[in-house]
C-alpha atoms as a PDB file:
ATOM      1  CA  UNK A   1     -30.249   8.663  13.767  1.00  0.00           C
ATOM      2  CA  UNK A   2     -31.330  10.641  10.520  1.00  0.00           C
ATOM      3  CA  UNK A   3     -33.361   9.235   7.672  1.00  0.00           C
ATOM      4  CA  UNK A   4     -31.721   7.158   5.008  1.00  0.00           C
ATOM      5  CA  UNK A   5     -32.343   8.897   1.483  1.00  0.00           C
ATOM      6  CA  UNK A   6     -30.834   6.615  -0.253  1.00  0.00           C
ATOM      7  CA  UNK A   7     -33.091   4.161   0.866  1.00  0.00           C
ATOM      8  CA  UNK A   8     -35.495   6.015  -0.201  1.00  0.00           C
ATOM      9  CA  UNK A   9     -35.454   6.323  -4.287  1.00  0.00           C
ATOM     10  CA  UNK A  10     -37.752   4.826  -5.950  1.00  0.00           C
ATOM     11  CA  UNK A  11     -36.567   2.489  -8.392  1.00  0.00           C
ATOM     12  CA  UNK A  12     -39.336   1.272 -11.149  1.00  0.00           C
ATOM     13  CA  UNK A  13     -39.878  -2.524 -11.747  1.00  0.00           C
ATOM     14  CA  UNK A  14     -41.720  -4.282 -14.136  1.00  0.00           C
ATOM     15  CA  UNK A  15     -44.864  -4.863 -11.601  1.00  0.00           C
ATOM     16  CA  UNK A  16     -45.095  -1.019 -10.596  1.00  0.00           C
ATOM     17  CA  UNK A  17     -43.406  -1.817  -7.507  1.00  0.00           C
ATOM     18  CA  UNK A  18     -40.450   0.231  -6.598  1.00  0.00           C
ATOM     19  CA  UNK A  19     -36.848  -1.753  -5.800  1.00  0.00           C
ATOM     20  CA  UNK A  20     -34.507  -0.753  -2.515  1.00  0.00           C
ATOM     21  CA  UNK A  21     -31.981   0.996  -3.594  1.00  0.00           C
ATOM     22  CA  UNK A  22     -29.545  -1.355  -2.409  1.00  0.00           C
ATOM     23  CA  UNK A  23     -30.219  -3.253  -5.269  1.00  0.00           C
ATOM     24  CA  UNK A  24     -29.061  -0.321  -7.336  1.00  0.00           C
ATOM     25  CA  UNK A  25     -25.695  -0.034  -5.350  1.00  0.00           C
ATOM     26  CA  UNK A  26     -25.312  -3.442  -6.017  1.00  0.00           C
ATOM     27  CA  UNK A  27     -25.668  -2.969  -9.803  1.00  0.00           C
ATOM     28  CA  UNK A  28     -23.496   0.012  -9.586  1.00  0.00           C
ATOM     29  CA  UNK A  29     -20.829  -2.568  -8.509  1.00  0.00           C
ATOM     30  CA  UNK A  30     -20.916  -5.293 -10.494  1.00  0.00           C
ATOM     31  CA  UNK A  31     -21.071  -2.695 -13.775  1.00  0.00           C
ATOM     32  CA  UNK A  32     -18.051  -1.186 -12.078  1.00  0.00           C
ATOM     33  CA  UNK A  33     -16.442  -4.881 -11.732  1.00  0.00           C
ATOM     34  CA  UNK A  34     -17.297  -5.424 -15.362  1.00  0.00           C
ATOM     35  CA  UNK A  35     -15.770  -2.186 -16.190  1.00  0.00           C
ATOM     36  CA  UNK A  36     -12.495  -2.867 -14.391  1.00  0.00           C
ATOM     37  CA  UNK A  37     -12.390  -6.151 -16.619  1.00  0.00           C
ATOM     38  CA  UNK A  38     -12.361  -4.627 -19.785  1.00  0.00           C
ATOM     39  CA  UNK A  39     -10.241  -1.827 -18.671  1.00  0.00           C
ATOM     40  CA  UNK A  40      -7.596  -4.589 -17.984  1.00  0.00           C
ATOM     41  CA  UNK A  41      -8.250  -5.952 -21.022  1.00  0.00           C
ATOM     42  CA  UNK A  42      -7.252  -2.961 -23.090  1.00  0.00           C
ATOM     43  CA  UNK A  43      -4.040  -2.121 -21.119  1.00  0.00           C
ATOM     44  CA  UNK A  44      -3.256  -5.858 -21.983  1.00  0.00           C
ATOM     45  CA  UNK A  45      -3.640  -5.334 -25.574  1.00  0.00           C
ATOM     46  CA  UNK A  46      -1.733  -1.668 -25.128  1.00  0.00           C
ATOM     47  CA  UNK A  47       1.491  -4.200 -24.317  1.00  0.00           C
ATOM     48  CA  UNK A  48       2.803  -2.065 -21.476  1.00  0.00           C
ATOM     49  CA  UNK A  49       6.396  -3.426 -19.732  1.00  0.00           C
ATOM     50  CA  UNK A  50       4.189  -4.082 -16.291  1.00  0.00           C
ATOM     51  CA  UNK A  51       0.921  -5.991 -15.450  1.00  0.00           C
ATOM     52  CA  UNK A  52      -2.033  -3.766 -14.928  1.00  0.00           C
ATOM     53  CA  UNK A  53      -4.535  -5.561 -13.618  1.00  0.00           C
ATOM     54  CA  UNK A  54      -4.336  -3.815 -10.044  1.00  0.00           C
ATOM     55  CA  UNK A  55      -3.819  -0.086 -11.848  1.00  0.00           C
ATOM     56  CA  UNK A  56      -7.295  -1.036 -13.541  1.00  0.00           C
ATOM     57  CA  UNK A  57      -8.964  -2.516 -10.088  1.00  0.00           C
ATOM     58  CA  UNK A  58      -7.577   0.182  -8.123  1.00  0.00           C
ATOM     59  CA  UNK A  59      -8.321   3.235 -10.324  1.00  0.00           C
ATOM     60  CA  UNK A  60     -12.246   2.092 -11.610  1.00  0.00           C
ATOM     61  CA  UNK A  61     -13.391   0.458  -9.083  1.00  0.00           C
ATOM     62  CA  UNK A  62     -11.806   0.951  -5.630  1.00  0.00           C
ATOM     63  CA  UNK A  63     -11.735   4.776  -6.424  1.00  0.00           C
ATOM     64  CA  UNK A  64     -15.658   5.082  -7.518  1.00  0.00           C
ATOM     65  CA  UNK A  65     -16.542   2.938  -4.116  1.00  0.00           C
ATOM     66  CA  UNK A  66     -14.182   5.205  -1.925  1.00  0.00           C
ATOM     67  CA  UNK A  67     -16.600   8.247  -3.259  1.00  0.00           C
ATOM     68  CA  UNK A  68     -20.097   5.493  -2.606  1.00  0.00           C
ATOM     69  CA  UNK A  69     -18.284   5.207   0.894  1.00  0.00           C
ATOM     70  CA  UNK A  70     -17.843   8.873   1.583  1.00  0.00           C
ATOM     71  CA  UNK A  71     -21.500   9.561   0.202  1.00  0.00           C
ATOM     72  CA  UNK A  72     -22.916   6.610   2.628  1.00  0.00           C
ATOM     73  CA  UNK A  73     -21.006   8.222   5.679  1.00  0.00           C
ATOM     74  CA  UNK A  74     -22.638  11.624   4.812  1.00  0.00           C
ATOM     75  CA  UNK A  75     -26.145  10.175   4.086  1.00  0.00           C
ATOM     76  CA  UNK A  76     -25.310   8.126   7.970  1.00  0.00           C
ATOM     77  CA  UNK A  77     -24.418  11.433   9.616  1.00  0.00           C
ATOM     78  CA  UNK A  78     -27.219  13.636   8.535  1.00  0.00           C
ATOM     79  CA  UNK A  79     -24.810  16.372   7.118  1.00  0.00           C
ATOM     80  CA  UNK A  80     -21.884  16.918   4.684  1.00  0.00           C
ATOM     81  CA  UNK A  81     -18.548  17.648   6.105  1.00  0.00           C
ATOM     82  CA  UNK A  82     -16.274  19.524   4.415  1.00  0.00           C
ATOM     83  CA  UNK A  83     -13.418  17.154   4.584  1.00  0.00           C
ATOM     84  CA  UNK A  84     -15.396  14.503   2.800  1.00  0.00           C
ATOM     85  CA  UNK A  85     -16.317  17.151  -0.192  1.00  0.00           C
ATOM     86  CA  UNK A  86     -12.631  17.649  -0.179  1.00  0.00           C
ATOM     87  CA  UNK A  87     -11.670  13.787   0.108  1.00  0.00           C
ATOM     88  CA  UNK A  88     -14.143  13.447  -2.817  1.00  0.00           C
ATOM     89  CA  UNK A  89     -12.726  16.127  -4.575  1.00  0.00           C
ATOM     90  CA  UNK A  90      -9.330  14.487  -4.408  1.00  0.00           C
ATOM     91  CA  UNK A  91     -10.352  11.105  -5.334  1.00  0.00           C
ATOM     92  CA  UNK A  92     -12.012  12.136  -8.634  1.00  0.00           C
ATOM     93  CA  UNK A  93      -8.644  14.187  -9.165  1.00  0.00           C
ATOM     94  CA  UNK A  94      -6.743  10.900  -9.164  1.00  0.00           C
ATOM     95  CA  UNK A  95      -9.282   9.152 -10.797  1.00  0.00           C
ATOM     96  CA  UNK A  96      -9.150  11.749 -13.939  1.00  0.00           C
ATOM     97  CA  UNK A  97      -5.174  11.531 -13.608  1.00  0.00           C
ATOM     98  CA  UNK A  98      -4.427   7.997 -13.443  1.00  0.00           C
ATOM     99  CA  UNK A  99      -7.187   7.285 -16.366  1.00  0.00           C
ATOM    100  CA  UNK A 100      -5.423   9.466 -18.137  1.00  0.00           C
ATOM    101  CA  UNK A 101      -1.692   8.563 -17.155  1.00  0.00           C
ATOM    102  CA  UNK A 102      -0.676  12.120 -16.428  1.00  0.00           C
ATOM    103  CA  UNK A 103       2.205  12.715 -13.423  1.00  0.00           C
ATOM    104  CA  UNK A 104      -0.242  14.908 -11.607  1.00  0.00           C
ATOM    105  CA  UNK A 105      -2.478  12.437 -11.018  1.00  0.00           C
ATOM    106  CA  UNK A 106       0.565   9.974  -9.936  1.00  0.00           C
ATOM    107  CA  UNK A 107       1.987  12.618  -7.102  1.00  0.00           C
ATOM    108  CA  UNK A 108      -1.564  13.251  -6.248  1.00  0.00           C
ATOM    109  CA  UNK A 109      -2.475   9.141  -5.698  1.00  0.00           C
ATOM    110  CA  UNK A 110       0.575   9.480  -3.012  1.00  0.00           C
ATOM    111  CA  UNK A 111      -1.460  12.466  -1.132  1.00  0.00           C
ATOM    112  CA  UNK A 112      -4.062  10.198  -1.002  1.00  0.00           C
ATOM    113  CA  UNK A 113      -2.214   6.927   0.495  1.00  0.00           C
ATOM    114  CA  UNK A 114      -0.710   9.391   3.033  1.00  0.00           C
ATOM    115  CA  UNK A 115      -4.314  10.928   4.364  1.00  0.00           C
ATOM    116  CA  UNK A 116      -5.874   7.720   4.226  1.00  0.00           C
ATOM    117  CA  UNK A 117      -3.229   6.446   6.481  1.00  0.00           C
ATOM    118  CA  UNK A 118      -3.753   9.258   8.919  1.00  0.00           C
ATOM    119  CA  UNK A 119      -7.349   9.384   8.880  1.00  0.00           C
ATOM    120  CA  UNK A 120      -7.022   6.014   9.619  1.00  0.00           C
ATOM    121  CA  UNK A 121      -4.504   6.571  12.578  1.00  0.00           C
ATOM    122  CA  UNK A 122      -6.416   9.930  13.986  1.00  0.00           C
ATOM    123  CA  UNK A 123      -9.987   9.055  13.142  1.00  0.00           C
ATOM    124  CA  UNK A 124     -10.714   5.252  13.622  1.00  0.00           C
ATOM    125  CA  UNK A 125     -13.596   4.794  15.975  1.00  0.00           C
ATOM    126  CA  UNK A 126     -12.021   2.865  19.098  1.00  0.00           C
ATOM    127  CA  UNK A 127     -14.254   3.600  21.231  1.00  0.00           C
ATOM    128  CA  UNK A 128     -17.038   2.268  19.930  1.00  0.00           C
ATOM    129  CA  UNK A 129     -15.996  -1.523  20.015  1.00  0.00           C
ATOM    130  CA  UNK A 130     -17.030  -3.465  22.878  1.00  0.00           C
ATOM    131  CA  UNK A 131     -14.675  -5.576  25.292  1.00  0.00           C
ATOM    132  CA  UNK A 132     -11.614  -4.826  27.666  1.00  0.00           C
ATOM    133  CA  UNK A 133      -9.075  -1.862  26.757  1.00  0.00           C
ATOM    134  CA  UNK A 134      -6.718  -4.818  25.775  1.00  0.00           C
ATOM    135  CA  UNK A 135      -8.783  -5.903  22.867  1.00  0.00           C
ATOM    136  CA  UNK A 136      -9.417  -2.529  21.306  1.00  0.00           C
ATOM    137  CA  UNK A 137      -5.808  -1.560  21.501  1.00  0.00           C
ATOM    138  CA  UNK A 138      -5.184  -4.985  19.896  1.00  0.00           C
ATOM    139  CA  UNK A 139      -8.074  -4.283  17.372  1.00  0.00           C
ATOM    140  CA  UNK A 140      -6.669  -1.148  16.233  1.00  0.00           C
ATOM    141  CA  UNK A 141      -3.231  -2.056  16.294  1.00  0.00           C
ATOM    142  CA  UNK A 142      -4.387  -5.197  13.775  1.00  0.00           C
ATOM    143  CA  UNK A 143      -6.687  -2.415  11.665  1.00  0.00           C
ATOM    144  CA  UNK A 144      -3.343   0.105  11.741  1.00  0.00           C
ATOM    145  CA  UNK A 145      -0.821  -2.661  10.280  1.00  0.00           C
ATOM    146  CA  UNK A 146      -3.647  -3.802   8.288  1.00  0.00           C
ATOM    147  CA  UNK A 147      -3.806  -0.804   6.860  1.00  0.00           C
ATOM    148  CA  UNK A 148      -0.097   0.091   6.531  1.00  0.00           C
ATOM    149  CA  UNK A 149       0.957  -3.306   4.838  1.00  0.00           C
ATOM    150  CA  UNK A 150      -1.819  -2.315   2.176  1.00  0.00           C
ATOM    151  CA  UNK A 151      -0.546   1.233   1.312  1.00  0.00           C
ATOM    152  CA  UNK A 152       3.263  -0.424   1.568  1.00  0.00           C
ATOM    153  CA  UNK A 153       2.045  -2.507  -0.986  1.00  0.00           C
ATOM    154  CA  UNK A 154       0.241   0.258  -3.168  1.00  0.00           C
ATOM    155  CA  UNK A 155       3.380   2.351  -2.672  1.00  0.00           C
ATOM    156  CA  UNK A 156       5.631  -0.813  -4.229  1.00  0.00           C
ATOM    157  CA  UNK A 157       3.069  -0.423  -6.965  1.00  0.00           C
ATOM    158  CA  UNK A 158       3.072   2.364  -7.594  1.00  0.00           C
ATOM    159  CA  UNK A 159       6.534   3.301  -7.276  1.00  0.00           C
ATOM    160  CA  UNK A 160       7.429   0.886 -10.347  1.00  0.00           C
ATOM    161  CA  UNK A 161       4.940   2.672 -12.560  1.00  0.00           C
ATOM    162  CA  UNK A 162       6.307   5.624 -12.714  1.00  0.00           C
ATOM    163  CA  UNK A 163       7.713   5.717 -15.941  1.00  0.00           C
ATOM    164  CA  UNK A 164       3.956   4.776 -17.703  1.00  0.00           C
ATOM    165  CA  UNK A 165       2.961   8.672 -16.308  1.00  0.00           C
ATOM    166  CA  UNK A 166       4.015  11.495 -18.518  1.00  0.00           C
END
């Protein structure tokens, strides 16, 4: 078990006191939530042929927390991986291209779906649950179609957007 630096930045309050810095990831999230509400705003006023409510959830907020995620695992682990500077590298890529509609960004959204699938599939802790072999199999098979019916969904999504990427 390594140190937690994130727990560890001071934060100043009004009393002198420093706050936990959970209490700044928490304010991180709810200014991202705002943000994703008047994102979805303005692509309502834009008058686009498709809802994009989820385009605006998925691309400012579930994209920032998938980098808070990675950040957390490295900051759990002690050490920075090189896949997770990579999978962070990628998610800001299809952050930048889906803000800014571009086609890149749409063809690189898909190369995410497909390695979060398989890092899913090769890399999802079974071993560490408790209980018989039955109920982990059954755990992970529930996580895996979990996890499948989202990006099926995402995919749908997706796939009828198309045309708003030039």
């Amino acid at each position: 078990m390594g140190i937690s630096y994130l727990s560890m930045i001071p934060i100043p309050a009004r009393n002198g006191q420093s706050l936990p810095a959970g209490i700044l990831l928490l304010l991180i999230i709810i200014g991202l939530i705002v943000l994703v509400i008047y994102k979805a705003r303005i692509f309502k006023a834009a008058q686009t042929p498709f809802p994009m409510n989820w385009f605006c959830f998925y691309t400012y907020f579930q994209l920032p927390c998938g980098v808070i995620d990675i950040l957390n695992e490295f900051d759990k682990m002690g050490k920075v991986s090189f896949f997770g500077l990579g999978l962070i590298a990628l998610i800001v890529a299809v952050f930048i291209g889906l803000h800014k509609r571009k086609l890149w960004g749409w063809y690189l959204n898909w190369v995410l779906f497909a390695i979060g699938v398989l890092t899913k599939i090769l890399f999802y802790p079974v071993g560490d649950l408790g209980g018989t072999q039955f109920e982990k199999i059954g755990f992970f098979a529930g996580c895996l179609l979990a996890g499948l019916l989202y990006t099926l969904a995402n995919v749908m999504y997706f796939w009828k957007r198309k045309v708003l990427f030039t």
